[in-house]
C-alpha atoms as a PDB file:
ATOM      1  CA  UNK A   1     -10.175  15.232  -5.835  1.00  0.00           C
ATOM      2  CA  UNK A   2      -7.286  13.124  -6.068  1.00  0.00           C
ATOM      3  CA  UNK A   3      -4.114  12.467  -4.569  1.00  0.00           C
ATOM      4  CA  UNK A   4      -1.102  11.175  -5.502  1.00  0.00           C
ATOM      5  CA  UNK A   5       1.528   9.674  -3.497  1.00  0.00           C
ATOM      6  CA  UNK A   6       5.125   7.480  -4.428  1.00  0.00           C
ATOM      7  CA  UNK A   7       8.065   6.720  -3.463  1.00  0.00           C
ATOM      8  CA  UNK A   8      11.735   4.689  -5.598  1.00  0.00           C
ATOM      9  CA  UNK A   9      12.663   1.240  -4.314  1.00  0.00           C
ATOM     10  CA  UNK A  10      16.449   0.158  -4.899  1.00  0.00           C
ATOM     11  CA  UNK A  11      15.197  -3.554  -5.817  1.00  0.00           C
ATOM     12  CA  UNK A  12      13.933  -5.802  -8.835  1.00  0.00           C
ATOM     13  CA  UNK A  13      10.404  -5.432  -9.825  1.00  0.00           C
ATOM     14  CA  UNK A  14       9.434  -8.818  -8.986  1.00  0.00           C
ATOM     15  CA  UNK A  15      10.081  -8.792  -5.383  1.00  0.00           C
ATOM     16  CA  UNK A  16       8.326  -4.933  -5.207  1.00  0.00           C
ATOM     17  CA  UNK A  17       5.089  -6.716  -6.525  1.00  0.00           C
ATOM     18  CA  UNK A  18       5.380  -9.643  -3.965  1.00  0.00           C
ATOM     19  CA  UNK A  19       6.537  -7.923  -1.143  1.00  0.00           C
ATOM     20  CA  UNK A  20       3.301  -5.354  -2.037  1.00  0.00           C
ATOM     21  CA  UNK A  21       0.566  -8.254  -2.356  1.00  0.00           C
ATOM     22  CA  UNK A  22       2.080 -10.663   0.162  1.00  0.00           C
ATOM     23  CA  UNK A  23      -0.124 -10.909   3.728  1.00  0.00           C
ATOM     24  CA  UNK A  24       2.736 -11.894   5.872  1.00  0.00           C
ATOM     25  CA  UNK A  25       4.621  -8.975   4.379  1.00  0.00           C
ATOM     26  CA  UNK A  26       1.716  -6.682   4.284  1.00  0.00           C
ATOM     27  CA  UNK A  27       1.960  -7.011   8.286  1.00  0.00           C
ATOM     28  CA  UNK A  28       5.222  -6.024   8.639  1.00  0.00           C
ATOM     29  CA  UNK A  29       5.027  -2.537   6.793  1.00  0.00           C
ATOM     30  CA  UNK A  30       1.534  -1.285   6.430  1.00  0.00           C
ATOM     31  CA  UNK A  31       1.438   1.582   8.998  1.00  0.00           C
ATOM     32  CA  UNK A  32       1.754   5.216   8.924  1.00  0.00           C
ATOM     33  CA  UNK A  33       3.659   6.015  12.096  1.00  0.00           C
ATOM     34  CA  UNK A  34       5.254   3.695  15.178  1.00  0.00           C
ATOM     35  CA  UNK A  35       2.025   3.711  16.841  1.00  0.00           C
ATOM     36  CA  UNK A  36       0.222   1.733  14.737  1.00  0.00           C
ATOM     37  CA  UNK A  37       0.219  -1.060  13.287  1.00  0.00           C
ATOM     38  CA  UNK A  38      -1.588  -3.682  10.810  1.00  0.00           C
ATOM     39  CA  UNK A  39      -2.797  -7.008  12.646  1.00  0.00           C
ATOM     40  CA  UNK A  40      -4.001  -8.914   9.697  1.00  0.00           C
ATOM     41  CA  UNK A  41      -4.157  -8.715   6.262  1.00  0.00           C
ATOM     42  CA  UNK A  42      -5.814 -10.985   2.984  1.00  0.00           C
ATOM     43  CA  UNK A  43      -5.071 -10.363  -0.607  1.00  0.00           C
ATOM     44  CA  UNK A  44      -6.967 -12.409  -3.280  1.00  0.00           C
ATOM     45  CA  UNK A  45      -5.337 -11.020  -6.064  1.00  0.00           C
ATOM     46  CA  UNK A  46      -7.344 -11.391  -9.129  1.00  0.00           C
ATOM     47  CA  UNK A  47      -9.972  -8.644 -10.785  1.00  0.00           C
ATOM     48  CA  UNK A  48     -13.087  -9.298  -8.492  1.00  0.00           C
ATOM     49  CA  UNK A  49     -11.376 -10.171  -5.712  1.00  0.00           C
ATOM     50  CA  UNK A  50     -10.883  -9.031  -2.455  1.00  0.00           C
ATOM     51  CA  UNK A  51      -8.320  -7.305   0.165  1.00  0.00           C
ATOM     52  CA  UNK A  52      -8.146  -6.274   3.695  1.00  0.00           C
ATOM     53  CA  UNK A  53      -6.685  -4.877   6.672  1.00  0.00           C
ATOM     54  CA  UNK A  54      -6.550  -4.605  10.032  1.00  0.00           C
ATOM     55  CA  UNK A  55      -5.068  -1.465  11.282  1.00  0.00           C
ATOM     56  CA  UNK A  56      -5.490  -0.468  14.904  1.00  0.00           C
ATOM     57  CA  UNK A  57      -3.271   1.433  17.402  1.00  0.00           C
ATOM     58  CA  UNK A  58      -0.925  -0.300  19.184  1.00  0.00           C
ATOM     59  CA  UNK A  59      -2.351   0.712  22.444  1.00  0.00           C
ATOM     60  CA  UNK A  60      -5.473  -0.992  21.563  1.00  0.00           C
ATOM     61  CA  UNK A  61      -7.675   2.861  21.368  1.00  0.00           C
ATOM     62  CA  UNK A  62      -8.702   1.937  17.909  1.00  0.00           C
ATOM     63  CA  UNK A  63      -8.223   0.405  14.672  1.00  0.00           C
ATOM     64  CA  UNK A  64     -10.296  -0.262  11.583  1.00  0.00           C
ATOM     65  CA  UNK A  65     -10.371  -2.835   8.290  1.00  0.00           C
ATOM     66  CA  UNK A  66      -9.454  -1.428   5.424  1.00  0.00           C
ATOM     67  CA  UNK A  67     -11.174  -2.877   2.557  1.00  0.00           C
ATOM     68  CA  UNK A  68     -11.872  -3.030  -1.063  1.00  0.00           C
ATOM     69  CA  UNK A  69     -12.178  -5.086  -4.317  1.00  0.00           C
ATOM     70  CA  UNK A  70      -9.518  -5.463  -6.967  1.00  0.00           C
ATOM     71  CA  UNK A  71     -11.038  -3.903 -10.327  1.00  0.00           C
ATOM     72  CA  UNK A  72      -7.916  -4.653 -12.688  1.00  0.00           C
ATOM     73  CA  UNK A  73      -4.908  -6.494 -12.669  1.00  0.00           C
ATOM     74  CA  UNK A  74      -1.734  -6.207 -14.602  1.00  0.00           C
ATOM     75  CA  UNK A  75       1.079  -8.154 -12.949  1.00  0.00           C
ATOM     76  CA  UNK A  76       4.076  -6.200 -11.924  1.00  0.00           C
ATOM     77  CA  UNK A  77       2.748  -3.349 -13.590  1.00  0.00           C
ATOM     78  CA  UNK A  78      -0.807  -2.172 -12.348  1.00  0.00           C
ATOM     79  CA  UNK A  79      -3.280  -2.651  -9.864  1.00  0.00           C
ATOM     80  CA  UNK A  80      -6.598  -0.860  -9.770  1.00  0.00           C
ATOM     81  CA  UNK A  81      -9.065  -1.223  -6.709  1.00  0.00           C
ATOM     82  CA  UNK A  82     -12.554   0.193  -5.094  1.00  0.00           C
ATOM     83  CA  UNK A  83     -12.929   0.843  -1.556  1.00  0.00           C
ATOM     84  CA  UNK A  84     -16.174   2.296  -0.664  1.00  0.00           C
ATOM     85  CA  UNK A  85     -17.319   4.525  -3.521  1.00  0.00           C
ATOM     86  CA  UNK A  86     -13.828   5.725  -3.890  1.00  0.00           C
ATOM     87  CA  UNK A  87     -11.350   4.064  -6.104  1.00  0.00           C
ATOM     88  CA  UNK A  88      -7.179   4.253  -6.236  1.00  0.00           C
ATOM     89  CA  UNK A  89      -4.621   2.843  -8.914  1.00  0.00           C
ATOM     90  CA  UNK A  90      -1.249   1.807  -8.355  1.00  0.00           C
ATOM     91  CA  UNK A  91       1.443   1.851 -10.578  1.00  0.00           C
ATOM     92  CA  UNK A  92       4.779  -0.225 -10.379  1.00  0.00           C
ATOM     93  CA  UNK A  93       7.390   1.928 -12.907  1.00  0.00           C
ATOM     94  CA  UNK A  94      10.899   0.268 -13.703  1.00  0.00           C
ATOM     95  CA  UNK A  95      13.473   2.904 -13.154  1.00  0.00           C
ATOM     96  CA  UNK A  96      17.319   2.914 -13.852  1.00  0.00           C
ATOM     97  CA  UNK A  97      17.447   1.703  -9.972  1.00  0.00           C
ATOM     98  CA  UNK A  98      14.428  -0.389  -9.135  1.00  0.00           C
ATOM     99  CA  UNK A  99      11.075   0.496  -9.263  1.00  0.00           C
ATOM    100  CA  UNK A 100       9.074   3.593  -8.710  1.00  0.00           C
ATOM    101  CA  UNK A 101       5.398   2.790  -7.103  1.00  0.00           C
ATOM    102  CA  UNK A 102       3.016   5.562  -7.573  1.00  0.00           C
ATOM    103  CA  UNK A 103      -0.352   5.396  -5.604  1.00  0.00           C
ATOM    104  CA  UNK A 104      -3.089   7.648  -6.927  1.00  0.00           C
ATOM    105  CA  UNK A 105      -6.644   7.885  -4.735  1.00  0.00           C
ATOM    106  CA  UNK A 106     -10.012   9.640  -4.229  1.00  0.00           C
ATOM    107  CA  UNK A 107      -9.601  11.812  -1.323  1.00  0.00           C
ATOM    108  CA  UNK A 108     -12.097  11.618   1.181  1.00  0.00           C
ATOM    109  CA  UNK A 109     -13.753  14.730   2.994  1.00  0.00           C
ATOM    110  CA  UNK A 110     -13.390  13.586   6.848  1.00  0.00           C
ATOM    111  CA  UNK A 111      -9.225  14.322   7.135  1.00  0.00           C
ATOM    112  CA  UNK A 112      -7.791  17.173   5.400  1.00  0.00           C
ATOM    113  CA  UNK A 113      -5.905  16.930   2.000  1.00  0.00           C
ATOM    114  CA  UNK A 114      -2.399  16.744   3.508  1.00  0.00           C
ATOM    115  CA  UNK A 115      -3.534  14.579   6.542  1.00  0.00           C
ATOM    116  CA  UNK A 116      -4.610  11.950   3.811  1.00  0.00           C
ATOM    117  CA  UNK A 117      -1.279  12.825   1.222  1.00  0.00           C
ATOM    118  CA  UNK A 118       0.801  12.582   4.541  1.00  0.00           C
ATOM    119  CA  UNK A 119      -0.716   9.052   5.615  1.00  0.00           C
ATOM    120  CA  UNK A 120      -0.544   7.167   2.471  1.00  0.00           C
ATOM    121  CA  UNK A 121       2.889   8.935   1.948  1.00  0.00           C
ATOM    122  CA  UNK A 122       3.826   7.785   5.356  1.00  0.00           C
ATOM    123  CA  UNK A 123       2.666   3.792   4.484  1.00  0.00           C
ATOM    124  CA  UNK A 124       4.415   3.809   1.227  1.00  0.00           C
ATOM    125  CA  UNK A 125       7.795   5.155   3.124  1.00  0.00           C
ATOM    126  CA  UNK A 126       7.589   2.406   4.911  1.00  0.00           C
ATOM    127  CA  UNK A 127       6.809   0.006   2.321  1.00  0.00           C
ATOM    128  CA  UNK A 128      10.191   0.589   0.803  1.00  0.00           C
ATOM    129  CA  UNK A 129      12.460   0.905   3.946  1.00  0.00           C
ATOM    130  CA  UNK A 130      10.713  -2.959   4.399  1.00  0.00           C
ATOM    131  CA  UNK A 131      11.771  -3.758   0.632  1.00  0.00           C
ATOM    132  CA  UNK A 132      15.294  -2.484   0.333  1.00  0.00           C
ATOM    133  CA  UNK A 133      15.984  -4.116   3.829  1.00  0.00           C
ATOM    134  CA  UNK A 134      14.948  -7.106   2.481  1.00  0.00           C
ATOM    135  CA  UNK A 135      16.783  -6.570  -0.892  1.00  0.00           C
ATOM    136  CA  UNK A 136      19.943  -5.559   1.255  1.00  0.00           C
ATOM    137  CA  UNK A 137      19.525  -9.366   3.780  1.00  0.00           C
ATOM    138  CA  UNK A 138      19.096 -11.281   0.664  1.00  0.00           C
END
């Protein structure tokens, strides 16, 4: 099954792309509630390479990486990548008022359907509060 989440960001497509494949940004805005949060990340953007994060609790319970390889590449457009044996694609769509960035995965059969819609939903919320404050400082 798969699952598709997105969300419209008020800003230019270059910074959306950056701001998505940047480490020190990646930080600041990967998390799906308050309680968590992302401790490290790595991006070697390029087909074959590889990504991760650290995402643990921030009362220290738990955490865990987040990992995959980058299957294809299309700058400011697409980005395709494998984690595990499941695999997601992310789209970057101009739009009359930014960009829209649509995330489509392979569920997974340990959380239910909307636990999973409602996390990555959650992330990518957050991603563009984190952009369009930035847009909005700049």
């Amino acid at each position: 099954m798969r699952i598709t989440v997105e969300t419209s960001i008020a800003a230019p497509i270059a910074q959306v792309w950056r701001t998505y494949t940047t480490p020190a940004d990646i930080v600041k805005w990967n998390a799906a509630s308050d309680d968590w949060h992302t401790t490290k990340a790595t991006v070697d953007l390029r087909e074959g390479g590889v990504f991760s994060s650290r995402m643990e609790a921030k009362d220290g319970s738990m955490g865990f990486d987040f990992a995959g390889t980058y299957t294809k590449i299309v700058e400011h457009k697409r980005i395709e990548y494998a984690f595990g044996d499941r695999k997601a694609e992310v789209d970057f769509v101009p739009v009359a008022k930014g960009v829209t960035v649509r995330v489509v995965f392979d569920a997974e059969s340990t959380h239910s359907v909307e636990q999973q819609q409602g996390g990555w939903q959650a992330i990518l919320d957050n991603f563009a509060r984190y952009v369009e404050a930035r847009q909005k400082a700049s």
